[in-house]
Protein backbone atom coordinates (compact mmCIF):
# COMPACT_ATOMS: atom_id res chain seq x y z
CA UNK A 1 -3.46 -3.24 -9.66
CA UNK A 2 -5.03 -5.74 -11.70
CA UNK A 3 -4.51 -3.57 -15.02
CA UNK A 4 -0.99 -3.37 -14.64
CA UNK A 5 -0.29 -6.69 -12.87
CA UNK A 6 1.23 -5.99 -10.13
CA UNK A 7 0.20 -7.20 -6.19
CA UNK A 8 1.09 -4.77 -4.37
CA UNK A 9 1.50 -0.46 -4.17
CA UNK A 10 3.51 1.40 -2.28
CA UNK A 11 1.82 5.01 -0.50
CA UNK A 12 4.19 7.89 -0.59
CA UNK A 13 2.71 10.94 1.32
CA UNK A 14 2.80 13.90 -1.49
CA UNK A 15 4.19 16.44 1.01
CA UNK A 16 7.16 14.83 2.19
CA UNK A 17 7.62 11.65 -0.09
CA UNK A 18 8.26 9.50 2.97
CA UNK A 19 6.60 5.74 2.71
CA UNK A 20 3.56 5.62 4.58
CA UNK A 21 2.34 1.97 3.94
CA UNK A 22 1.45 -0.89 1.23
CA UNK A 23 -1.23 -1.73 0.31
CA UNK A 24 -0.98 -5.64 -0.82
CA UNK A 25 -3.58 -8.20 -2.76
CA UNK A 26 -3.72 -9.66 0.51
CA UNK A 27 -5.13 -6.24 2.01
CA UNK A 28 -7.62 -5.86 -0.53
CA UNK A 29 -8.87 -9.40 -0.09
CA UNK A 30 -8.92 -9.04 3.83
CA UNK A 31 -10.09 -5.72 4.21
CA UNK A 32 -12.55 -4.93 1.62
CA UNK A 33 -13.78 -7.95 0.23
CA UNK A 34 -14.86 -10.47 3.00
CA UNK A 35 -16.10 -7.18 4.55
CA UNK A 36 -18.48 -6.40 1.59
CA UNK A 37 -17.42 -3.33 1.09
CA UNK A 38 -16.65 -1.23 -2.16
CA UNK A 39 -12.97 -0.17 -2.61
CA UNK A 40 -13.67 2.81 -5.14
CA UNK A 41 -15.16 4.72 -1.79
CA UNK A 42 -12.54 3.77 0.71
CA UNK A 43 -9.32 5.73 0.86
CA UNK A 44 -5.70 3.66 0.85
CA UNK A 45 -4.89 4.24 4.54
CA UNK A 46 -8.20 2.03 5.10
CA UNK A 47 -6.28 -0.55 3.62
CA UNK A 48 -3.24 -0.69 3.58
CA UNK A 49 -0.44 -2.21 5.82
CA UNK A 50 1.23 0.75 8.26
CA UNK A 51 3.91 0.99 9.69
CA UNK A 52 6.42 -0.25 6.95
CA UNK A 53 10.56 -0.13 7.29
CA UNK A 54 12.25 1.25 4.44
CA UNK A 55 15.87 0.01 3.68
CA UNK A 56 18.36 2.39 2.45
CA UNK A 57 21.57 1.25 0.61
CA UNK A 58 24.80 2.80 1.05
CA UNK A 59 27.21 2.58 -1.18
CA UNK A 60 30.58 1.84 -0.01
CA UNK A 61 33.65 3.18 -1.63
């Protein structure tokens, strides 16, 4: 996230491509880091923020 600058990443699940969470700077911060633990060994649905809405426009004719 740092490397490309962005604060937050969205988790698709690869079998269906529906949205399964985010995982946010804010995660990270509360969930790995005041809990000392290492984030290259913990998997994103550790972390991230579940269940999310997703908002689907409609175009009107």
């Amino acid at each position: 996230m740092r490397d490309k600058q962005v604060s937050s990443v969205l988790v698709i699940d690869d079998k269906n491509g529906r949205l399964q969470g985010i995982v946010t700077e804010r995660d990270l911060s509360r969930k790995v880091c005041v809990s000392d633990k290492n984030s290259n060994t913990m998997l994103s649905i550790q972390i991230m923020s579940s269940p999310q809405c997703d908002i689907r426009l409609i175009q009107r004719g």
